[in-house]
N, C-alpha and C. Protein backbone atom coordinates (compact mmCIF):
# COMPACT_ATOMS: atom_id res chain seq x y z
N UNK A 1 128.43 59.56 112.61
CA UNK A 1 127.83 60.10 113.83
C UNK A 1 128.14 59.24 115.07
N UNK A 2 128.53 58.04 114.66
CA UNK A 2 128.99 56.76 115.92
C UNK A 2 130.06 57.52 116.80
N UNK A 3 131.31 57.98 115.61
CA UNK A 3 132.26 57.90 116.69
C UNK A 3 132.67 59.54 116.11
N UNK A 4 131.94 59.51 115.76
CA UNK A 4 132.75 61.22 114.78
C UNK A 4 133.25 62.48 116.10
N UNK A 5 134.23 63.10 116.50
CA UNK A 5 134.56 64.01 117.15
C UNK A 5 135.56 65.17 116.20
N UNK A 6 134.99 66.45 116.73
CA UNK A 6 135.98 67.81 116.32
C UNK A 6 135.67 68.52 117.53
N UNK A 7 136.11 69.63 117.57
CA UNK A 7 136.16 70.95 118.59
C UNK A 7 134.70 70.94 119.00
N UNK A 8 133.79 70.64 117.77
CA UNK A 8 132.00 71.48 118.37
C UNK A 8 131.31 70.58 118.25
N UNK A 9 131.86 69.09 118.18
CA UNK A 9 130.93 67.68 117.68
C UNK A 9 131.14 66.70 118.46
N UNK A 10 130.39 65.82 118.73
CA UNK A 10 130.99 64.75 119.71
C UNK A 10 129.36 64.21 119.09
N UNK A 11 129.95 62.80 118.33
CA UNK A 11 128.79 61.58 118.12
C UNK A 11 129.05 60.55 118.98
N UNK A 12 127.71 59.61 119.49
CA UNK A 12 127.39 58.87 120.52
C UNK A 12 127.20 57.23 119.46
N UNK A 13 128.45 56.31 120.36
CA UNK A 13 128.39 55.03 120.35
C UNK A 13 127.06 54.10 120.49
N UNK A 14 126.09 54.83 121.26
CA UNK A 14 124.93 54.58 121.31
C UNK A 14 123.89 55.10 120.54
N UNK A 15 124.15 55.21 119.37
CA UNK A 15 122.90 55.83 118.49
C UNK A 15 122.57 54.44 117.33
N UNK A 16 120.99 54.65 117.53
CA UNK A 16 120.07 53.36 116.79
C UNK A 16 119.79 54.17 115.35
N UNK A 17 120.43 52.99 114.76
CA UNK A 17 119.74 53.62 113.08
C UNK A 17 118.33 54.02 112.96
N UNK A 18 118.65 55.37 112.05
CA UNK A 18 116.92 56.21 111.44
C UNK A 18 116.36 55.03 111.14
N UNK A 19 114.79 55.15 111.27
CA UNK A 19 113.57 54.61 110.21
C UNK A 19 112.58 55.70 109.56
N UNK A 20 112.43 55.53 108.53
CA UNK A 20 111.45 56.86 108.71
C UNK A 20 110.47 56.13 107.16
N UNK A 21 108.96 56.97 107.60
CA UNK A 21 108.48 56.37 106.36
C UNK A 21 107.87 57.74 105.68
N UNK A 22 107.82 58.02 104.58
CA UNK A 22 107.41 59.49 103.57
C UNK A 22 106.32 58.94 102.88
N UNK A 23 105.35 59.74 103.08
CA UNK A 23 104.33 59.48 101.81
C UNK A 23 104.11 61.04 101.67
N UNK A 24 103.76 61.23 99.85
CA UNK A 24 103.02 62.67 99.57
C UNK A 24 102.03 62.44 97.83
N UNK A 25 101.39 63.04 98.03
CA UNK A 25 100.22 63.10 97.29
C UNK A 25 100.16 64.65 96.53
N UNK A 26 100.18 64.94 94.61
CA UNK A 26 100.44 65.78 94.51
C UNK A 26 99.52 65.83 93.47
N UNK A 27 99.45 67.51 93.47
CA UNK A 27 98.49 67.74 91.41
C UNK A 27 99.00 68.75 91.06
N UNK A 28 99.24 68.64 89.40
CA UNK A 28 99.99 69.76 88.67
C UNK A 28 98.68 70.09 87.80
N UNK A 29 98.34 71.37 87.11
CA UNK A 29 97.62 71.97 86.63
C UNK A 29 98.34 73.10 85.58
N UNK A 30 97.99 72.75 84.36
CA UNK A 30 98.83 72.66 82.98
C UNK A 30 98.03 73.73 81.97
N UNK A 31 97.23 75.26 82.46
CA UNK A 31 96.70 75.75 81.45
C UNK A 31 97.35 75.93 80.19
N UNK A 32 98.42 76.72 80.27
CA UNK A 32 98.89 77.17 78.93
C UNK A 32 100.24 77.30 79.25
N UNK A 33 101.30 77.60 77.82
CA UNK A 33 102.58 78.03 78.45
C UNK A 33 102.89 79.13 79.01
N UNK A 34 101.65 80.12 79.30
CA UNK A 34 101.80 81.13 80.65
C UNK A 34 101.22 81.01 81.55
N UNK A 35 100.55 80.15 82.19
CA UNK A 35 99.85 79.92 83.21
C UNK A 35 99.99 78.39 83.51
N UNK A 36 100.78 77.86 84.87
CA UNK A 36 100.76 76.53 85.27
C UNK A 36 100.68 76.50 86.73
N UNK A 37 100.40 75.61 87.79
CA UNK A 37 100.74 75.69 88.60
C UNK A 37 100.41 73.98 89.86
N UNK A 38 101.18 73.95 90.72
CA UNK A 38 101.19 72.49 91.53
C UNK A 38 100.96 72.88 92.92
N UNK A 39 100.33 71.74 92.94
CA UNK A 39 100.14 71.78 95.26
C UNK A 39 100.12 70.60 95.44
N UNK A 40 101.19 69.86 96.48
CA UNK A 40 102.15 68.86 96.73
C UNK A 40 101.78 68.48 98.27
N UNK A 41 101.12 67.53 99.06
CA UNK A 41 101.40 67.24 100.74
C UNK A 41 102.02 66.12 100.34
N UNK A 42 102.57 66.40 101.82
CA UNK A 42 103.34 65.14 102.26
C UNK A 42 103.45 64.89 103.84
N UNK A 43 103.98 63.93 104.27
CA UNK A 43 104.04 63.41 105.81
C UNK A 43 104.97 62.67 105.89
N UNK A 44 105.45 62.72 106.82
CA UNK A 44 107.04 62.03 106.97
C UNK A 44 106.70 61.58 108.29
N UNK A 45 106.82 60.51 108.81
CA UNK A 45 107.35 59.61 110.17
C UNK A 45 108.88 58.93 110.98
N UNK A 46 109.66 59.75 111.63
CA UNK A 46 110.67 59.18 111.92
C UNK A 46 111.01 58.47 113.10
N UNK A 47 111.68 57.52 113.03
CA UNK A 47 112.05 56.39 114.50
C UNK A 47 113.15 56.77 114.43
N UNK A 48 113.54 57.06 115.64
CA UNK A 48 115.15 57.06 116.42
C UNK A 48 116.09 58.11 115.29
N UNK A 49 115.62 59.39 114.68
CA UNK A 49 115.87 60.70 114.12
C UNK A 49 117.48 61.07 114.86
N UNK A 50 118.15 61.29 113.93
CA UNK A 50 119.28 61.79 114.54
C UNK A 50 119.71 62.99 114.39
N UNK A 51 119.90 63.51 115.39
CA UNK A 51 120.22 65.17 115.59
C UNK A 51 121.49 65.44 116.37
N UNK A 52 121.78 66.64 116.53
CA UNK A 52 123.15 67.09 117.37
C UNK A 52 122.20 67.92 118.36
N UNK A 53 122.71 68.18 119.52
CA UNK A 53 121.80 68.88 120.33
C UNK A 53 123.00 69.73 121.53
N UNK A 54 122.34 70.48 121.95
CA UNK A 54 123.49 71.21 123.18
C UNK A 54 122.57 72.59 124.39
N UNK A 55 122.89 72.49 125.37
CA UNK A 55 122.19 72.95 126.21
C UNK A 55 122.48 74.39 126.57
N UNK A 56 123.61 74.97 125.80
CA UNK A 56 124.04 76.35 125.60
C UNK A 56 125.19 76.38 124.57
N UNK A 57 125.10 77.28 123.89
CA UNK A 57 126.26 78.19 122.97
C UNK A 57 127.34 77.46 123.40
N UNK A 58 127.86 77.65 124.83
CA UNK A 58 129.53 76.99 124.81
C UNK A 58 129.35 75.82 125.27
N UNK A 59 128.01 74.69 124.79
CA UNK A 59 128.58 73.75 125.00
C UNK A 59 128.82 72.53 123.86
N UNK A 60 129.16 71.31 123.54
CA UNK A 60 129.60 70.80 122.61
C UNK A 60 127.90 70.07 121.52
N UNK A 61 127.73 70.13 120.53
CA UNK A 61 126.86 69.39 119.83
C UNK A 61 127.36 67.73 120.11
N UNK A 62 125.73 67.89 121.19
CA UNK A 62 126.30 66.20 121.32
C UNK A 62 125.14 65.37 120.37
N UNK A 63 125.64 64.33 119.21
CA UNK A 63 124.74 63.37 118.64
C UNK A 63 123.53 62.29 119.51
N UNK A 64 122.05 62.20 119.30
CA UNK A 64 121.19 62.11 120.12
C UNK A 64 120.35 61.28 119.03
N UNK A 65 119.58 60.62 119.69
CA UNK A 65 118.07 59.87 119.17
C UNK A 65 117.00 60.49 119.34
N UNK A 66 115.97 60.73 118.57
CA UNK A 66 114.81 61.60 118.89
C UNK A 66 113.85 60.46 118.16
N UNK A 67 112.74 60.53 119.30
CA UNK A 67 111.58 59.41 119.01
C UNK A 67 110.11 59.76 118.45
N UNK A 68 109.56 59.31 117.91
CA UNK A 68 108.40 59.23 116.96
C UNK A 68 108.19 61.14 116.57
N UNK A 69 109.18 61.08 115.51
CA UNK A 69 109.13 62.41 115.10
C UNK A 69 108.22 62.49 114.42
N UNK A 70 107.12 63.35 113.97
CA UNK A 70 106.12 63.41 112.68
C UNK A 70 106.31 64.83 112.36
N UNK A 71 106.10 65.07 110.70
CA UNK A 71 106.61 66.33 109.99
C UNK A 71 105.09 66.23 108.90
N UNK A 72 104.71 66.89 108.79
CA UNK A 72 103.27 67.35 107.66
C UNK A 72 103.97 68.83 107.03
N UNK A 73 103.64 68.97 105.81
CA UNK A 73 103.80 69.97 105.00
C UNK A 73 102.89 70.11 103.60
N UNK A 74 102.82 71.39 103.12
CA UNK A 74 102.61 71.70 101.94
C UNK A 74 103.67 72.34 100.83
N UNK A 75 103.09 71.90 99.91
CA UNK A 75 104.34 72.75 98.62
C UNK A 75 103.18 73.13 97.43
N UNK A 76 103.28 74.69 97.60
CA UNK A 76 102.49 75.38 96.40
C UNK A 76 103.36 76.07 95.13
N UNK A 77 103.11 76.19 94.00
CA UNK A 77 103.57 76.90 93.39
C UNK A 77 102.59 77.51 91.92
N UNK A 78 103.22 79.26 91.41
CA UNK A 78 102.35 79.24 90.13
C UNK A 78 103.37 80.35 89.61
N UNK A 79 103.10 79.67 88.29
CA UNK A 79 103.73 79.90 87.69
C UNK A 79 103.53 81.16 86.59
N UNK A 80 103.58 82.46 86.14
CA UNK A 80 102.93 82.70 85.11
C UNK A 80 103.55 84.00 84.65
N UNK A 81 103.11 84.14 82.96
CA UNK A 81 103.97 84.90 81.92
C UNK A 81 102.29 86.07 81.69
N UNK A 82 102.29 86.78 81.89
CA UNK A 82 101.71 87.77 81.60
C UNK A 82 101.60 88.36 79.99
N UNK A 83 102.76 88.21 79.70
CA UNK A 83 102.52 88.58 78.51
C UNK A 83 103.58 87.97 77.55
N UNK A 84 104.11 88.73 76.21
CA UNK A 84 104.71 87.59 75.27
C UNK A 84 106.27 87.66 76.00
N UNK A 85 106.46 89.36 75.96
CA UNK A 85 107.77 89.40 76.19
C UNK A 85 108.40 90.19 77.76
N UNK A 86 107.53 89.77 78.75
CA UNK A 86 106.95 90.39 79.82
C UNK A 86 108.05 89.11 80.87
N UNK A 87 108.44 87.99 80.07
CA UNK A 87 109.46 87.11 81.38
C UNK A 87 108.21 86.19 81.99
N UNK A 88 108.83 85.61 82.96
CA UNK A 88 107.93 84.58 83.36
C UNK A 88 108.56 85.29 85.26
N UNK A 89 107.09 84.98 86.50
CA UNK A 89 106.88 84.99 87.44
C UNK A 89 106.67 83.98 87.89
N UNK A 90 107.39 83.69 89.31
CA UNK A 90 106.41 82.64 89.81
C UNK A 90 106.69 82.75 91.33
N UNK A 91 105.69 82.33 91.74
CA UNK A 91 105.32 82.45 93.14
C UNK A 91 104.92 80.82 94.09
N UNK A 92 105.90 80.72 95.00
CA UNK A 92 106.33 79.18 95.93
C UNK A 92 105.53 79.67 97.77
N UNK A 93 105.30 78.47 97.87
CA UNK A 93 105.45 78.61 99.35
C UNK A 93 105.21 77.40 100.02
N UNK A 94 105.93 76.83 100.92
CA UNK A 94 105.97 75.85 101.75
C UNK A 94 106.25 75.96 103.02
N UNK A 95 105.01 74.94 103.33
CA UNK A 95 104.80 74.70 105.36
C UNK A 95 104.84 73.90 105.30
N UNK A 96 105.85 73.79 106.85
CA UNK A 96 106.13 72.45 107.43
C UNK A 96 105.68 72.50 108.78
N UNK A 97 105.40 71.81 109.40
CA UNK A 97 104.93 71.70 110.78
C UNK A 97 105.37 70.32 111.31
N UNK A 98 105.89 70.04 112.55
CA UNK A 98 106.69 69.06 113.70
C UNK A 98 105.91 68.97 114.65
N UNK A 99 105.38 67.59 115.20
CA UNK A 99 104.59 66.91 115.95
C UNK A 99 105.16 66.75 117.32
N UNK A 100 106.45 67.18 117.27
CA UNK A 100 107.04 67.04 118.94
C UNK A 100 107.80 68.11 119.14
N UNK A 101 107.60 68.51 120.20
CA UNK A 101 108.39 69.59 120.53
C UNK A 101 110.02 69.34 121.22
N UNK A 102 110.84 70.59 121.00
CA UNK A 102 112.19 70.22 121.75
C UNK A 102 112.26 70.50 123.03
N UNK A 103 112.88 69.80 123.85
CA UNK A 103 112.74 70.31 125.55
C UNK A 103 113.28 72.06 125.43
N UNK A 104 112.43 72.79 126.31
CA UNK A 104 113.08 74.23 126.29
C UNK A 104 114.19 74.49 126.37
N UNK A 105 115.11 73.70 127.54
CA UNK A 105 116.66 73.64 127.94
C UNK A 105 117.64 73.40 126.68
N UNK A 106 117.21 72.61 125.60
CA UNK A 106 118.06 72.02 124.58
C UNK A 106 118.14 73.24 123.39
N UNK A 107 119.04 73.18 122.27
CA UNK A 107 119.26 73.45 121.41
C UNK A 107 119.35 72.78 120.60
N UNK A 108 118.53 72.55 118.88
CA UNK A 108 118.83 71.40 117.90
C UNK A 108 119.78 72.21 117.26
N UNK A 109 120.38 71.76 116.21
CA UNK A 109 121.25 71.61 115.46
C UNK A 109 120.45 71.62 113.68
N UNK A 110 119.33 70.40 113.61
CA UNK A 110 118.86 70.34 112.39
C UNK A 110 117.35 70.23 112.80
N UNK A 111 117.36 69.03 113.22
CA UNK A 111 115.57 68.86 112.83
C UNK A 111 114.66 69.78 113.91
N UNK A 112 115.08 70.66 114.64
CA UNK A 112 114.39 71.32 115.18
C UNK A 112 114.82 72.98 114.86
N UNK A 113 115.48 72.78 113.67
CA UNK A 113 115.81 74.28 113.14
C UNK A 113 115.22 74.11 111.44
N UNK A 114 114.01 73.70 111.43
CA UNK A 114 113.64 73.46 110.00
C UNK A 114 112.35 74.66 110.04
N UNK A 115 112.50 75.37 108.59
CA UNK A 115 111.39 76.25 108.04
C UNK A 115 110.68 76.37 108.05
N UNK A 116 109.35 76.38 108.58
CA UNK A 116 108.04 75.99 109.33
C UNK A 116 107.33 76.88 107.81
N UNK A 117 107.98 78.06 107.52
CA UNK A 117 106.87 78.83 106.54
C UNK A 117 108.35 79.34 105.62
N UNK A 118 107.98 79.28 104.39
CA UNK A 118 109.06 79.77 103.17
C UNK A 118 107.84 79.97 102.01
N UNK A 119 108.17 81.24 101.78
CA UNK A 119 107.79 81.96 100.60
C UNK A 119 108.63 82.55 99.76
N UNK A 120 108.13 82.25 98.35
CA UNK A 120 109.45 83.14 97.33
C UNK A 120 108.83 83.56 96.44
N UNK A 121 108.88 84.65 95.94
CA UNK A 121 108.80 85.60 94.61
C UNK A 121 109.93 85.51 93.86
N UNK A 122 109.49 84.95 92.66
CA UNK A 122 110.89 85.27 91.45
C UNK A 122 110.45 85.40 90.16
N UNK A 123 111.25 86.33 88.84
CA UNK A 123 111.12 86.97 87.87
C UNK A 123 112.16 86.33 87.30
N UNK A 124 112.22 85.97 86.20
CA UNK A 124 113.20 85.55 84.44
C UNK A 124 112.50 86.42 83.12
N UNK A 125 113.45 87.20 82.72
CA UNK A 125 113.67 87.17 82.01
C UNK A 125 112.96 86.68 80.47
N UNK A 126 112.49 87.07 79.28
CA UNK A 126 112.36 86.19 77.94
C UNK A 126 113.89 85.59 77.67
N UNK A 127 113.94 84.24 77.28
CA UNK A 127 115.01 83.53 77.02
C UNK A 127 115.26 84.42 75.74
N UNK A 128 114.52 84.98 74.99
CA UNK A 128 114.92 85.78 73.64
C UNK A 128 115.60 87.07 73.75
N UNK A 129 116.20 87.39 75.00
CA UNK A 129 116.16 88.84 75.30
C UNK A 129 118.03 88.79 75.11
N UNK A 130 118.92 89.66 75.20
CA UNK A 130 120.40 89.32 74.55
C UNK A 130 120.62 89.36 75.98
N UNK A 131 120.40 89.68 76.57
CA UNK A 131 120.75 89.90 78.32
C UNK A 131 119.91 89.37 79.23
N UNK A 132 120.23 88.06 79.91
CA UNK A 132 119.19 87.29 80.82
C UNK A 132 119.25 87.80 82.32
N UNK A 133 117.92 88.13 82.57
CA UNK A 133 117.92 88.66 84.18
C UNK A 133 116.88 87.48 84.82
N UNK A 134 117.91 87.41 86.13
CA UNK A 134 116.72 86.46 87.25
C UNK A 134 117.12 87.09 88.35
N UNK A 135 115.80 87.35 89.35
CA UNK A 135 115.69 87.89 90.59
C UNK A 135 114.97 87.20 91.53
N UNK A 136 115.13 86.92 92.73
CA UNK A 136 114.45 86.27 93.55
C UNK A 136 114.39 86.67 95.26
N UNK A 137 113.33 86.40 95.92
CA UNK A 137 113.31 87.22 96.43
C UNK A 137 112.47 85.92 98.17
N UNK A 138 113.29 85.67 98.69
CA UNK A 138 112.17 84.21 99.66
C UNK A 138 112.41 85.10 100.86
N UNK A 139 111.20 84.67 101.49
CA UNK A 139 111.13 85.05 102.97
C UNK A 139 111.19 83.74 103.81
N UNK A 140 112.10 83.47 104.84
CA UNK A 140 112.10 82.20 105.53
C UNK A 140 111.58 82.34 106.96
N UNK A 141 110.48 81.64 107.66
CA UNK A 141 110.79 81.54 108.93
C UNK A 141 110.68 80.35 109.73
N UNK A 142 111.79 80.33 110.45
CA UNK A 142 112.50 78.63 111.15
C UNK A 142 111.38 78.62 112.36
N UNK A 143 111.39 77.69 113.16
CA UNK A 143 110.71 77.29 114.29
C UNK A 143 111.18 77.96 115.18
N UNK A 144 110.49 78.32 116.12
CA UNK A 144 111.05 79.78 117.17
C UNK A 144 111.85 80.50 116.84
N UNK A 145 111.85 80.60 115.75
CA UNK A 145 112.75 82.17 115.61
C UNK A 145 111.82 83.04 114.18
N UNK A 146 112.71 84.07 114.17
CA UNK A 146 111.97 85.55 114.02
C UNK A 146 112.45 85.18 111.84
N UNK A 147 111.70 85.50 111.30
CA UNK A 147 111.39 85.72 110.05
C UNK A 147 112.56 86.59 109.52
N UNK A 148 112.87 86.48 108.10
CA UNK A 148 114.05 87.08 107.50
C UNK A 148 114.15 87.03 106.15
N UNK A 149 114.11 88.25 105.32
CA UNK A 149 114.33 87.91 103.99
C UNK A 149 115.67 88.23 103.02
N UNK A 150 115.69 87.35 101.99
CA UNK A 150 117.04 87.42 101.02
C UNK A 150 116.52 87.79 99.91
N UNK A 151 117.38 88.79 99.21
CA UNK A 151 116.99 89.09 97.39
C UNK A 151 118.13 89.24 96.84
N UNK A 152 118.18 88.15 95.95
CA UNK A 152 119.27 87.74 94.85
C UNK A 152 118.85 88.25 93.77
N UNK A 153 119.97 88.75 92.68
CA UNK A 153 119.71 89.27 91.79
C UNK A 153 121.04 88.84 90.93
N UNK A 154 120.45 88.46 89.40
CA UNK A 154 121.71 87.76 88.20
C UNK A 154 121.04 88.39 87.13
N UNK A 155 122.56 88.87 86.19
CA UNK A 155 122.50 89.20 84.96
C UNK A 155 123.23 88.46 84.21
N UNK A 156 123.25 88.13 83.01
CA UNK A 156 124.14 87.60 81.65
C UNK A 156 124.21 87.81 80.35
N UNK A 157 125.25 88.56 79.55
CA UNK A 157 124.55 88.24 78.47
C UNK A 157 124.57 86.71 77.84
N UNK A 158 123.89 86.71 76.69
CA UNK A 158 123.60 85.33 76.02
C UNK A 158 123.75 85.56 74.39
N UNK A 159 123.89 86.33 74.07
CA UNK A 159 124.24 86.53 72.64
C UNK A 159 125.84 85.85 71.78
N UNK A 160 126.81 86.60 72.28
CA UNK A 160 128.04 86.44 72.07
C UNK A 160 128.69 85.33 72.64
N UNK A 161 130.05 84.86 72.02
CA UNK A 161 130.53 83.68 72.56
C UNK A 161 131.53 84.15 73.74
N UNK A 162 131.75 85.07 74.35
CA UNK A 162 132.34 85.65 75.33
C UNK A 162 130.81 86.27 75.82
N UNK A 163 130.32 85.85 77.42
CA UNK A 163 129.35 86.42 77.67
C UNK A 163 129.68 86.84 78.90
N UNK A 164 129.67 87.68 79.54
CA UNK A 164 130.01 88.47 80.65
C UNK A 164 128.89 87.93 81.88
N UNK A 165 128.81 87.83 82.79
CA UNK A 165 128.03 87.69 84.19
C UNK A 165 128.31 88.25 85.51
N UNK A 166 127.69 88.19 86.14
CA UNK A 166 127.02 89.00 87.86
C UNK A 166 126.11 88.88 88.46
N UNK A 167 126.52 88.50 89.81
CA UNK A 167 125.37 87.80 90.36
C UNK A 167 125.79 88.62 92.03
N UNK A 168 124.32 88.89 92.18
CA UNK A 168 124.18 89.57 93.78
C UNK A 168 123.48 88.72 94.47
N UNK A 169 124.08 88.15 95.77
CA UNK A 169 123.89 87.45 96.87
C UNK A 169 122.94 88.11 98.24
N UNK A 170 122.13 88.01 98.65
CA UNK A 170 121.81 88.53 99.80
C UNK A 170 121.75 90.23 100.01
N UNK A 171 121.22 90.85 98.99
CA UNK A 171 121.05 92.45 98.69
C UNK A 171 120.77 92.62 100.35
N UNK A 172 119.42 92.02 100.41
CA UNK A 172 118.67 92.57 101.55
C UNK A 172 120.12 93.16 103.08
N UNK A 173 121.37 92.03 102.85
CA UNK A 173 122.03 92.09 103.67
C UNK A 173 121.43 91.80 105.10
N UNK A 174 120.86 91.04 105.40
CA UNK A 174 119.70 89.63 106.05
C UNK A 174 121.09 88.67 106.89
N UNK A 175 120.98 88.94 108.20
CA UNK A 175 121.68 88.17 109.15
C UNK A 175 120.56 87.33 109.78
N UNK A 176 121.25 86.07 109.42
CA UNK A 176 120.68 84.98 110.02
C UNK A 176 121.65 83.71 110.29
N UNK A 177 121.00 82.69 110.95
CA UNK A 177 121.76 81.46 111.02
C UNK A 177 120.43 80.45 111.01
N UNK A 178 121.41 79.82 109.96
CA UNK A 178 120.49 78.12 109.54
C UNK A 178 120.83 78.02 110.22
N UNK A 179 122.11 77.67 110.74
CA UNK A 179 122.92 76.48 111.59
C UNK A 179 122.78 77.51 113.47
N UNK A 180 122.17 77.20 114.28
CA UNK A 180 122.70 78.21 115.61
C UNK A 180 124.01 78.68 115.86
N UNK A 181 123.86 79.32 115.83
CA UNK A 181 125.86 80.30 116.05
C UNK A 181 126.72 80.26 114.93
N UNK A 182 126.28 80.04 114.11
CA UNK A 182 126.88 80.27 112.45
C UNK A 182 126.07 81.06 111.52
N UNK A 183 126.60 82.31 111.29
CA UNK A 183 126.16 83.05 111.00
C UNK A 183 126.36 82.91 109.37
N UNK A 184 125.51 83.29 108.41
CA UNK A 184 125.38 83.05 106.50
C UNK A 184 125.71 84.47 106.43
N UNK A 185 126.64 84.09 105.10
CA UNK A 185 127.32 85.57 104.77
C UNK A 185 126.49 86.82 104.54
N UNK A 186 126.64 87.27 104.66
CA UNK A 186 125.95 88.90 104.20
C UNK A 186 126.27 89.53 102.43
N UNK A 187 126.17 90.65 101.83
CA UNK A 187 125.76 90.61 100.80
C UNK A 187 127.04 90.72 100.12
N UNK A 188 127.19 90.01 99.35
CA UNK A 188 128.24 89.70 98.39
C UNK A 188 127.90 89.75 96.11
N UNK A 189 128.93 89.76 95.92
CA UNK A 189 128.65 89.93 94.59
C UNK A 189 129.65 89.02 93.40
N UNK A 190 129.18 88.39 92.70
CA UNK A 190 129.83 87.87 91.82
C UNK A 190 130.24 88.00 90.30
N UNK A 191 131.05 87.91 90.07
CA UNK A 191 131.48 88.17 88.15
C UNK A 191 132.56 87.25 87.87
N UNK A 192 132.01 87.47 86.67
CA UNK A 192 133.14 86.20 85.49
C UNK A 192 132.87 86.65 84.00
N UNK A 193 133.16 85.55 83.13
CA UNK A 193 132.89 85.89 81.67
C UNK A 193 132.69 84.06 81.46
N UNK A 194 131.59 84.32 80.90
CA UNK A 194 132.44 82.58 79.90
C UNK A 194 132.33 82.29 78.32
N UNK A 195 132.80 81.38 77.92
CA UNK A 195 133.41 81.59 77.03
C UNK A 195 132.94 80.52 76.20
N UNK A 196 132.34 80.80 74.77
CA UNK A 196 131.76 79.82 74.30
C UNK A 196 132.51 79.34 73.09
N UNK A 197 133.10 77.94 73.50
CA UNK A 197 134.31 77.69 72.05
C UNK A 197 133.45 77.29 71.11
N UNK A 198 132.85 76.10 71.20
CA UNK A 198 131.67 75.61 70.08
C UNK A 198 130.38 75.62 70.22
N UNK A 199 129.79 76.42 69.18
CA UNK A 199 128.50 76.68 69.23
C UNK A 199 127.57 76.01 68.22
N UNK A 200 126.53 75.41 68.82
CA UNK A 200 125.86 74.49 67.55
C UNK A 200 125.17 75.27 66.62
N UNK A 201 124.97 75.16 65.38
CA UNK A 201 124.02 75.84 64.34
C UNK A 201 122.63 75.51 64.47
């Protein structure tokens, strides 16, 4: 980041190494093997945070110091099987919240393009089943900007030593950008086979 330059980057000779200090405090809760579930805080403190920043679209990400950053969050999750051969569910969600705001004029790059609220729904499959399905399904929304969801979807079989696969990327077909002005692909699909030479007894 000292001296790093390309077309959309330019890092500053004048940047003071991160400090940052993390603490989090967590409990897991262990009913049965269909029912589990955890809730996780944490707090993060950063000195002299390094980011890329830019004051419009055409202008260059310039590398910057950002001072007494503070980040608080939660992480929930539960886990649970309904029945024997019913697959397993589970349900996530994590908040984050940022103690300083970015000047209106600026654009971040990272630490001011982080997930403030993420939720996910996802389904598996019985590992006993000859054909493994996982689906998932998160809703993300970044700091000033507008909410957006993705649903992935994978099949396999698991029986045979030639097992066939497919995997769907972004069904919803959900335009967004992690990154500002870089846009994440839209919905795509994957296949293969693989191939199992040795199999243990």
């Amino acid at each position: 980041d000292l001296y790093y330059r390309d077309p959309a980057n330019r890092g500053s000779a004048s940047l003071r190494p991160e400090k940052a200090w993390t603490s989090e405090a967590g409990a897991d809760w262990y009913h049965s093997q269909r029912l589990r579930a955890s809730l996780t805080v944490f707090h993060r403190r950063e000195q002299d945070g390094i980011d890329y920043v830019r004051s419009s679209p055409s202008d260059v990400w310039t590398a910057t110091n950002f001072q007494n950053l503070q980040f608080t969050g939660v992480e929930a999750s539960l886990a649970i099987s309904p029945a024997r051969n019913a697959g397993q569910f589970e349900l996530g969600y994590t908040g984050l919240r940022g103690s300083q705001a970015l000047a209106l004029a600026l654009q971040s790059k990272y630490v001011f393009n982080y997930p403030v609220n993420t939720g996910i729904i996802s389904w598996q499959s019985n590992w006993a089943s000859p054909v493994q399905i996982r689906t998932r399904i998160g809703v993300t929304e970044r700091y000033t900007r507008s909410p957006y969801a993705v649903w992935d979807l994978y099949a396999a079989a698991t029986r045979s030593r030639i097992r066939p696969f497919v995997q769907f990327t972004n069904l919803t077909q959900s335009t967004h950008q992690e990154i500002p002005g870089v846009a994440t692909q839209g919905r795509a699909v994957l296949g293969g086979l693989e191939w199992i030479v040795f199999r243990k007894r």
